[in-house]
Protein backbone atom coordinates (compact mmCIF):
# COMPACT_ATOMS: atom_id res chain seq x y z
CA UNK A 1 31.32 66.50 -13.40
CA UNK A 2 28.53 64.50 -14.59
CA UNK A 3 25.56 65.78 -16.91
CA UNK A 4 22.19 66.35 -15.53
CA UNK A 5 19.42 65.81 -17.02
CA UNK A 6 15.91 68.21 -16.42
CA UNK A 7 12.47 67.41 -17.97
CA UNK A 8 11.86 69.54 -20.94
CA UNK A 9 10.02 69.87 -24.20
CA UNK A 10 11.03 71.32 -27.58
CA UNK A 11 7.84 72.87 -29.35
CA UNK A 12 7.56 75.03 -32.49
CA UNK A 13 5.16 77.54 -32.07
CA UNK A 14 4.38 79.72 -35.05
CA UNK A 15 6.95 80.28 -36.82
CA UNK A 16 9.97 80.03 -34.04
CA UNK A 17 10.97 77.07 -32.17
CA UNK A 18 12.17 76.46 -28.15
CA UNK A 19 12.48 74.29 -25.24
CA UNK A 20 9.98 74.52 -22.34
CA UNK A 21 10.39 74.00 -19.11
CA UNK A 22 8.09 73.50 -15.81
CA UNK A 23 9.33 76.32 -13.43
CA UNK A 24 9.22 73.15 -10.76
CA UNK A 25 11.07 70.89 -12.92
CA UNK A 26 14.52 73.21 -13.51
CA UNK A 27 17.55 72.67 -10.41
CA UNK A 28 16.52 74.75 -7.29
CA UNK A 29 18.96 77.53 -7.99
CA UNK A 30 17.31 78.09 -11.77
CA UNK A 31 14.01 78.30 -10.26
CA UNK A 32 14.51 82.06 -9.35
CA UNK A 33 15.83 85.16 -11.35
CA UNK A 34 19.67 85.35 -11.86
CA UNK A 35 22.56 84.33 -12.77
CA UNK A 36 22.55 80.72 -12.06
CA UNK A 37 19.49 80.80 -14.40
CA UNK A 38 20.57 82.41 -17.29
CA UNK A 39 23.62 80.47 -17.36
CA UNK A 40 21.52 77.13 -17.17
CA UNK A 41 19.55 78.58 -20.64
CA UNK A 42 22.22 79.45 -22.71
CA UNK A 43 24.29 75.80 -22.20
CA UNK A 44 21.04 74.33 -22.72
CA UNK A 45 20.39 76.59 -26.29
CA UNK A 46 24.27 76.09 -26.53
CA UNK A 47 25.07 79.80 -26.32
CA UNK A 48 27.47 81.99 -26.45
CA UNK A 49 28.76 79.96 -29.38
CA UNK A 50 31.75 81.90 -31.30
CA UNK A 51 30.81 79.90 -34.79
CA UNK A 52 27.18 80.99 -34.13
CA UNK A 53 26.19 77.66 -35.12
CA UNK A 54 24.44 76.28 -31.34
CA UNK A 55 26.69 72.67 -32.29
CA UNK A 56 27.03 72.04 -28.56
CA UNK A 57 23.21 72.52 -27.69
CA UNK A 58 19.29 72.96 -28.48
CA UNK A 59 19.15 76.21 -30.76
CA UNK A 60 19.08 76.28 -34.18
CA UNK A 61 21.64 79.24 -34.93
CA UNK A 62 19.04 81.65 -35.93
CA UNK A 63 16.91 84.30 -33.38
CA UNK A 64 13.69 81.84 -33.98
CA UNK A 65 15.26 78.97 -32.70
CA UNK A 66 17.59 80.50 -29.79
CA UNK A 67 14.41 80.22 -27.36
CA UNK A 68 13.48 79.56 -24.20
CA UNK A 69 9.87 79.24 -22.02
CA UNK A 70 9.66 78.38 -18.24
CA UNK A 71 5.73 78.31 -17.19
CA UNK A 72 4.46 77.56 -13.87
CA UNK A 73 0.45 77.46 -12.46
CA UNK A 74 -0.02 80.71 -12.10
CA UNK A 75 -0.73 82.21 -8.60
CA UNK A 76 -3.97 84.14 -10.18
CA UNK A 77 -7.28 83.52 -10.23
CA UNK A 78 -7.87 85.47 -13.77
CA UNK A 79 -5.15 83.09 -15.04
CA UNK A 80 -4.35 79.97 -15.91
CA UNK A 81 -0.50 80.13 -16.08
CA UNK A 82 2.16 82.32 -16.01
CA UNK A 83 4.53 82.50 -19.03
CA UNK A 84 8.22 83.83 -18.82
CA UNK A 85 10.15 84.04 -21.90
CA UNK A 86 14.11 84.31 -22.81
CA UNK A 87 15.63 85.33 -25.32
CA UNK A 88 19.43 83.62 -25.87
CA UNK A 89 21.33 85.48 -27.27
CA UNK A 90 23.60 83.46 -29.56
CA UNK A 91 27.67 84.79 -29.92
CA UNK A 92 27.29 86.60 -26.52
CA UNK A 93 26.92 85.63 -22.92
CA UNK A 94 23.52 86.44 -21.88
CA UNK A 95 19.69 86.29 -21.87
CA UNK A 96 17.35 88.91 -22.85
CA UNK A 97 14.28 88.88 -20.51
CA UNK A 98 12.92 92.56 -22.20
CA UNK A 99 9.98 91.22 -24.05
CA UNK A 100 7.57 88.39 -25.00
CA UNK A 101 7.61 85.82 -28.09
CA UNK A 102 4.19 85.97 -29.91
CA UNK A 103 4.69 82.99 -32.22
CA UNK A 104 5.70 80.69 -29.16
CA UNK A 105 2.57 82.02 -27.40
CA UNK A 106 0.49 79.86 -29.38
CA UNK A 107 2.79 77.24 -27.89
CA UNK A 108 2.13 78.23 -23.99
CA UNK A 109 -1.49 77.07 -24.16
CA UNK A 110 -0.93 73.32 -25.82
CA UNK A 111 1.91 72.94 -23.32
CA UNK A 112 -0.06 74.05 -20.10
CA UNK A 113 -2.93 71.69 -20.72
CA UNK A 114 -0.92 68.88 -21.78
CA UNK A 115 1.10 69.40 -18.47
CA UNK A 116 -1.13 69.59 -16.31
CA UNK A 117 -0.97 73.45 -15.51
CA UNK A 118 -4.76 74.21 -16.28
CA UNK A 119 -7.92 73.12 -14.09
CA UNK A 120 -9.05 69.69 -16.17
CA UNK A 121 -12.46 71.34 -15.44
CA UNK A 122 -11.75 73.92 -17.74
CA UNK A 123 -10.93 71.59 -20.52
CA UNK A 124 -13.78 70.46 -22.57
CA UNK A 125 -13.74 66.85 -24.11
CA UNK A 126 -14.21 68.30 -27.67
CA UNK A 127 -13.85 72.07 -29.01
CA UNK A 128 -11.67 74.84 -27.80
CA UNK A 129 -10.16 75.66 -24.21
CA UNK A 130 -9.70 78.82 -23.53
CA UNK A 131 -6.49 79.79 -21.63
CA UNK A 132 -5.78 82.55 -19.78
CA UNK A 133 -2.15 83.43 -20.08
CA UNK A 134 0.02 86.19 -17.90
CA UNK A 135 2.62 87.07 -19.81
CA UNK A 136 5.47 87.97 -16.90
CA UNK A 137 7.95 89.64 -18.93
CA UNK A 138 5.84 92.68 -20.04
CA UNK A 139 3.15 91.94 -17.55
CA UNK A 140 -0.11 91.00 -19.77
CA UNK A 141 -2.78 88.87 -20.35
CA UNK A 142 -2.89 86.34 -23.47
CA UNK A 143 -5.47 84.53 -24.63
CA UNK A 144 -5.16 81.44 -26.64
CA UNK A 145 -7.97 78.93 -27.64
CA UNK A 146 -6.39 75.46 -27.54
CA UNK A 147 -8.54 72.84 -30.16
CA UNK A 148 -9.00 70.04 -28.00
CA UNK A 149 -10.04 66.34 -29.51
CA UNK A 150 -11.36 63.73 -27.46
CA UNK A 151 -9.35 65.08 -24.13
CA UNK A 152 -6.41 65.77 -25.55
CA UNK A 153 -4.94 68.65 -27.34
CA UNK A 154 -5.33 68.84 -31.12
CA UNK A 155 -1.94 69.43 -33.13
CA UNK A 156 -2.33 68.14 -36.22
CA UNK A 157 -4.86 69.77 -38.97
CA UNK A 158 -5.44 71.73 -42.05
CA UNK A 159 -4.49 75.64 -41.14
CA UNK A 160 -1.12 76.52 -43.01
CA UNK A 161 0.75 79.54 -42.16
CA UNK A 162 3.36 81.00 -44.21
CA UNK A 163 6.99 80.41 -43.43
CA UNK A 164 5.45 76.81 -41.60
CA UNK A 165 6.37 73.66 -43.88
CA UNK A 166 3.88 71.68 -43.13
CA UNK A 167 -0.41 72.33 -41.64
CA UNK A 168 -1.33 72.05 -38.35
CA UNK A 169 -4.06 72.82 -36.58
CA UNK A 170 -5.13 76.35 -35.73
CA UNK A 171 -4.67 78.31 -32.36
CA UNK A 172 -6.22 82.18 -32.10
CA UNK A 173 -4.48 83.92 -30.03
CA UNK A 174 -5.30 87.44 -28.35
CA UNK A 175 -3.18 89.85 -26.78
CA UNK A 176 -5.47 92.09 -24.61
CA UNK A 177 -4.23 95.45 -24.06
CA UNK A 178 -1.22 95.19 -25.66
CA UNK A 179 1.32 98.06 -25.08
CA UNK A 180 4.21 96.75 -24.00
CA UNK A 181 4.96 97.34 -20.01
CA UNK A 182 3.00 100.49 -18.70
CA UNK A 183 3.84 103.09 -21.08
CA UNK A 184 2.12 105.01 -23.42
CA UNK A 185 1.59 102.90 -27.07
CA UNK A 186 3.40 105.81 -28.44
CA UNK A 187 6.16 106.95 -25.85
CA UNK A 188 7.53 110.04 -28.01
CA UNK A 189 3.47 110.89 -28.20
CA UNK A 190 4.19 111.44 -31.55
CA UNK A 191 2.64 108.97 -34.43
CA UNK A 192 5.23 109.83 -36.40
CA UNK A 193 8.91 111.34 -35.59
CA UNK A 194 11.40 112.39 -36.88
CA UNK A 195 14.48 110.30 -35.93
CA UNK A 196 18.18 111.69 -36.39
CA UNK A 197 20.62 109.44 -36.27
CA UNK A 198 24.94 109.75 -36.68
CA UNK A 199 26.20 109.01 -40.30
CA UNK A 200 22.71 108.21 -41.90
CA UNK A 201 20.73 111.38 -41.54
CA UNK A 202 16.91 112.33 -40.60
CA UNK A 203 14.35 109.49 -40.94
CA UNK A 204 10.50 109.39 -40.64
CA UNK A 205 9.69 106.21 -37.61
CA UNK A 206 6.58 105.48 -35.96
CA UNK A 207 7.50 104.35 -32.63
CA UNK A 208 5.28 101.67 -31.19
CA UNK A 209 4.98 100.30 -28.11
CA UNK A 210 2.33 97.04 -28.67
CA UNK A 211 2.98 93.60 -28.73
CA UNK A 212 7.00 94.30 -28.66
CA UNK A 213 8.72 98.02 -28.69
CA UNK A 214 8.94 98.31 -32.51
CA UNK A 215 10.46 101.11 -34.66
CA UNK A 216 8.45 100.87 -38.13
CA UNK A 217 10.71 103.05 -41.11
CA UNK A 218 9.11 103.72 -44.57
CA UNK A 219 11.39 101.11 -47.02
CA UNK A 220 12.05 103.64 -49.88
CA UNK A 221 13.56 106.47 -46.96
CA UNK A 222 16.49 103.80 -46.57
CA UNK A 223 16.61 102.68 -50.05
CA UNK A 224 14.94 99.80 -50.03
CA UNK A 225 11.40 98.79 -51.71
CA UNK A 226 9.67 96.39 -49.21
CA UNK A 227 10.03 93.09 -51.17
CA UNK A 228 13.55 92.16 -50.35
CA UNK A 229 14.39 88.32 -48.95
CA UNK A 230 16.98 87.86 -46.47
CA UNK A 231 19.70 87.44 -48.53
CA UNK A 232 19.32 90.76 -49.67
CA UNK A 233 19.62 92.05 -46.61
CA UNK A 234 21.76 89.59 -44.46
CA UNK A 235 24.70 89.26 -46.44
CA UNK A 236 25.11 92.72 -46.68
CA UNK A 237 27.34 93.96 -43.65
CA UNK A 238 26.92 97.15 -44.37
CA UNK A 239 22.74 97.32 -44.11
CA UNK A 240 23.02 95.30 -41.03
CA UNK A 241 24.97 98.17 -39.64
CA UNK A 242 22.88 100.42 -40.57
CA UNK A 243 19.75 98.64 -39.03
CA UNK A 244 21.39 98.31 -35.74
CA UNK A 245 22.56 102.02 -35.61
CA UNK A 246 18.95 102.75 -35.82
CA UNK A 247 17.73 100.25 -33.59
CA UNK A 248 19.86 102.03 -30.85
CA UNK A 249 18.55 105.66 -31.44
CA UNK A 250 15.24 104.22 -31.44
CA UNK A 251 15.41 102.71 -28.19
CA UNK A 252 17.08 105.61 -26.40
CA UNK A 253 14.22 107.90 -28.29
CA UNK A 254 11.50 105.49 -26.56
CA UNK A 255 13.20 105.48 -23.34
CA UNK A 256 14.32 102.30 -23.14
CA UNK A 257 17.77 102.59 -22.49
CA UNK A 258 19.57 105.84 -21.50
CA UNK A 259 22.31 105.69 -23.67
CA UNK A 260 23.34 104.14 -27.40
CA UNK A 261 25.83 102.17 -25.70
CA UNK A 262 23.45 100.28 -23.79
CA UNK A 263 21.36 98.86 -27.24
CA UNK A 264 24.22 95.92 -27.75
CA UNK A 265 23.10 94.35 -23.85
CA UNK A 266 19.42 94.34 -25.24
CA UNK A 267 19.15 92.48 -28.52
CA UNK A 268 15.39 91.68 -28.35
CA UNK A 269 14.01 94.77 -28.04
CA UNK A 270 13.14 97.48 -29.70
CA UNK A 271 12.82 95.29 -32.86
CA UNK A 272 13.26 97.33 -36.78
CA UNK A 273 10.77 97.06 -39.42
CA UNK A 274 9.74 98.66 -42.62
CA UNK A 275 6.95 99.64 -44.22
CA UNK A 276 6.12 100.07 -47.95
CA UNK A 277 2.68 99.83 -50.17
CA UNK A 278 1.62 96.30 -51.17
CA UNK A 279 3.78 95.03 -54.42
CA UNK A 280 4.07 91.61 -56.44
CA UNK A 281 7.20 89.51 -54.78
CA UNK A 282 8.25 85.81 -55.12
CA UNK A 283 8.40 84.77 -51.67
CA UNK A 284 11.28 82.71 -50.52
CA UNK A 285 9.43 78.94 -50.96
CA UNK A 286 8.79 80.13 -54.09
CA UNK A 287 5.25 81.48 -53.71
CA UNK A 288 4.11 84.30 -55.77
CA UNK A 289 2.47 87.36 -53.55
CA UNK A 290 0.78 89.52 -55.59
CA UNK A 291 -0.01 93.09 -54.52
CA UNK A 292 -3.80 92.90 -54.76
CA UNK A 293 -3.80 89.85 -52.21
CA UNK A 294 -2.19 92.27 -49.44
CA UNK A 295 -2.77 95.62 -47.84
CA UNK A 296 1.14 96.42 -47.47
CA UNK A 297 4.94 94.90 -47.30
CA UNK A 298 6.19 94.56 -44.18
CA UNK A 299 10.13 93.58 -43.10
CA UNK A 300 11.56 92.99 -39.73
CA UNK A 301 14.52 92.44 -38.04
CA UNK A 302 15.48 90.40 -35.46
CA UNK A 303 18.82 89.82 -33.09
CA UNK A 304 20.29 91.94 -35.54
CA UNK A 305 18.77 89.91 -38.88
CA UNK A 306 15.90 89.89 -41.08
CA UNK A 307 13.87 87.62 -39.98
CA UNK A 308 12.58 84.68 -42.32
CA UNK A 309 8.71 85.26 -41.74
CA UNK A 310 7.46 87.80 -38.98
CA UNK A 311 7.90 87.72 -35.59
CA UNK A 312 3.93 87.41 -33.63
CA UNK A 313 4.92 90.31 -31.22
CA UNK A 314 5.80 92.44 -34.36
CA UNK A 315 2.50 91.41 -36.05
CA UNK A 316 0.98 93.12 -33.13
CA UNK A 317 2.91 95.79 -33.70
CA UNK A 318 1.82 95.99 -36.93
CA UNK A 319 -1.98 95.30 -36.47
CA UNK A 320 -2.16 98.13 -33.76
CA UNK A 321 -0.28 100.31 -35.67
CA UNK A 322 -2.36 99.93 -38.86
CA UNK A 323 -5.51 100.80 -36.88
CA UNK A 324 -4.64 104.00 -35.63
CA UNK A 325 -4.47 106.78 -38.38
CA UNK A 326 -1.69 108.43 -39.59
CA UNK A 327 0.98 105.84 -38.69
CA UNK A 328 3.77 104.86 -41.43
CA UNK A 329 2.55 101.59 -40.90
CA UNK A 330 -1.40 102.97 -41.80
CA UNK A 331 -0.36 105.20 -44.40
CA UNK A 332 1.73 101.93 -46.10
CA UNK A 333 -1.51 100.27 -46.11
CA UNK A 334 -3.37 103.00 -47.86
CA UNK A 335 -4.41 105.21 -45.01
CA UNK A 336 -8.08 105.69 -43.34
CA UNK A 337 -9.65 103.49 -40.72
CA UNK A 338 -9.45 99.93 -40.55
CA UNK A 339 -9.15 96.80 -37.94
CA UNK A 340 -7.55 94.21 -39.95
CA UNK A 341 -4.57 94.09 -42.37
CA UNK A 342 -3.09 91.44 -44.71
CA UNK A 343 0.54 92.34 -44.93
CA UNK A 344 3.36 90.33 -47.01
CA UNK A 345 6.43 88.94 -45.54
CA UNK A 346 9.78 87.04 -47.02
CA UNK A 347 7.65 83.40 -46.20
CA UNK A 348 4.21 85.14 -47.63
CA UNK A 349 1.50 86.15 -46.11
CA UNK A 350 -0.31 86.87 -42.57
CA UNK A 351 -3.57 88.76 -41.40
CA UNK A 352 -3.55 90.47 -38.33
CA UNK A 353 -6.40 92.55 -36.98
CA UNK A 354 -6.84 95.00 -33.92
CA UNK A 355 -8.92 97.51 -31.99
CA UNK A 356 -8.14 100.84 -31.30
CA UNK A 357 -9.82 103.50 -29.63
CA UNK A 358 -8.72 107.14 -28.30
CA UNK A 359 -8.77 107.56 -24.86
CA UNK A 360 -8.22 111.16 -22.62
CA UNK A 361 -6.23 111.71 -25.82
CA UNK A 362 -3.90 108.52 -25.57
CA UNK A 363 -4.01 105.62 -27.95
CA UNK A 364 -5.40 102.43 -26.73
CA UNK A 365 -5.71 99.15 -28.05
CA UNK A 366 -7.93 96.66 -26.62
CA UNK A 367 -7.24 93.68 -28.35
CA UNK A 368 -4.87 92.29 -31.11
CA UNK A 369 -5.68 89.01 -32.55
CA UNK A 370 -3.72 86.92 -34.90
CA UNK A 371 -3.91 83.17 -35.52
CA UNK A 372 -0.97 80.53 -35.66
CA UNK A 373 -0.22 77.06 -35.02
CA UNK A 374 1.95 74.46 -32.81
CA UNK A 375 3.10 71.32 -32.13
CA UNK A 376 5.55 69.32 -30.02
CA UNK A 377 8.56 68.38 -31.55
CA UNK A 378 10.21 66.31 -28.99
CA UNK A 379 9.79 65.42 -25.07
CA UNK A 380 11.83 64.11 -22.44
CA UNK A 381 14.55 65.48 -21.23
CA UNK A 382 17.92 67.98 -22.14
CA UNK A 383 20.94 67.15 -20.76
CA UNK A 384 23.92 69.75 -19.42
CA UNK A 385 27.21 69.28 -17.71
CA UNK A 386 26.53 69.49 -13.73
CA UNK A 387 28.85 72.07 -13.69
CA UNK A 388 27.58 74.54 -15.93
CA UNK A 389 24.98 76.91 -13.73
């Protein structure tokens, strides 16, 4: 059988990286939900790849480069496109399609205009676009302003963002109304619970749902202070474990699976964080972080690793959770009201901000706002054997 060839682009946006497709531009039988799909996306990443090293294909071996984006012209008249992320998993066969990326929705916008997926009368000739994104997996509107030079969109510049080599130019990007799906921000209606789990004991979680389903633990509960790298924390089996036992009660505890057993077909989400208050910490290039620069330390895992930076649907997370009172994530930061936080990652730093208001006695937030960067790495086309969807 002889390799295909579909028109794609790979893009880093924030701090993760992917290939993005046109819906119209994938094989007819990948341009719908299923199997046929799915299986397309992971020979493409390379996936499922025993080694975990993505040899044979596009990802990078890590869960910020095992991504995938299909947009199309979206069918609304509030929107500008429609965004549909996947998550590839990397040793096992299958896509998760439970959540959004934030860092590659800083990505969506510079790819829609650029391909033609946004009214050219919406595009100004200098200054910022404004596009309206629906985000299909969770079902909610993003939006990003696009710097646009002379017609075109505006990649390079002077805006550096921790755990990116190398400046770019700057894209805000909102989330509007960001709980995840239709439920409640907090599903357990609790801020914080109490969260028993097999073999490790009784631990304090706020469970969020904003930005991505995230289960925020205070460091020093599971022995850790806040400042740890990934090595610390990847190359210890044991920890890793640990995280994902947790991960699993969390997500039945938030309803999003019915049973523990279900947590190992569902990778992406809920994601596992901790919290501690702000402390001095070389980062990992090498950067000092001192504690007066930040409000609080925040880690997070991701596929089952810490992740290098922060993942944007985590930051969020962790801006929505900051604004509301009483949170681990709030009382990490020092407590009382606020709409912005600087928290400190293994790459450095990031500021977040967010609104949130009380509502018939439910949590809302109306908007979470965060700013990163993106850039095309590479165009044309990806290749796969005929016979492999």
């Amino acid at each position: 059988m002889n390799q295909i060839r579909i028109p794609a682009t790979y893009m880093r946006g924030g701090t993760s990286k992917g290939v993005f497709f046109k819906l119209t531009d994938l094989p007819e039988a990948a341009q719908v939900a299923g199997e046929a799909r799915d299986r397309l996306l992971m020979r493409v990443i390379g996936s499922p790849d025993p080694y975990q090293k993505q040899i044979d294909g596009m990802g990078g071996a890590t869960s910020s480069t095992s991504k995938t984006v299909i947009l199309s012209r979206s069918e609304s008249p509030d929107h500008d496109v429609d965004y549909l992320f996947g998550q590839v998993s990397i040793d096992k066969p299958f896509v998760d399609w439970s959540g959004n990326c934030g860092n590659l929705s800083a990505a969506v916008g510079p790819f829609a205009i650029s391909n033609g997926l946004v009214d050219p009368s919406r595009i100004p000739e200098n200054g910022p676009a404004e596009v309206r994104i629906w985000q299909a997996n969770i079902g909610k509107t993003i939006v990003s302003r696009v710097p646009i030079t002379n017609g075109q969109v505006q990649e390079t510049g002077d805006f550096e963002l921790d755990g990116v080599t190398f400046p770019a130019a700057e894209v805000p990007v909102a989330f509007k109304d960001p709980a995840d799906g239709e439920g409640a921000i907090f599903p357990t209606g609790n801020l914080v619970d109490e969260l028993e789990v097999p073999g490790i004991g009784r631990l304090k979680a706020t469970m969020i749902n904003a930005g991505i389903p995230t289960v925020f633990l205070d460091a020093a509960d599971i022995g850790y202070t806040g400042t740890e790298l990934q090595e610390a924390i990847n190359g210890d089996v044991k920890a890793l474990g640990m995280f994902e036992t947790i991960r699993a009660y969390g997500a039945v505890r938030m309803g999003l699976i019915g049973d523990v057993s279900e947590a190992a077909a569902r990778q992406h989400t809920p994601k596992v964080a901790f919290v501690a208050p702000p402390g001095d910490y070389l980062s990992s290039s090498g950067k000092q972080v001192n504690a007066q620069e930040i409000d609080l330390l925040v880690r997070a895992l991701s596929m089952g690793k810490l992740h290098h930076a922060m993942m944007g649907t985590a930051a969020v997370a962790i801006a929505s959770a900051a604004a509301i009172e009483g949170t681990l994530v709030n009382l990490a930061a020092g407590g009382g009201k606020r709409n912005a936080v600087t928290f400190g990652h293994p790459s450095g730093t990031l500021g977040v901000g967010a609104e949130a208001s009380l509502v018939d006695g439910r949590w809302v937030i109306d908007e979470a706002v965060m700013s990163r960067s993106a850039r095309v790495l590479m165009e044309g086309f990806v290749r796969v054997p005929g016979d492999s969807f």
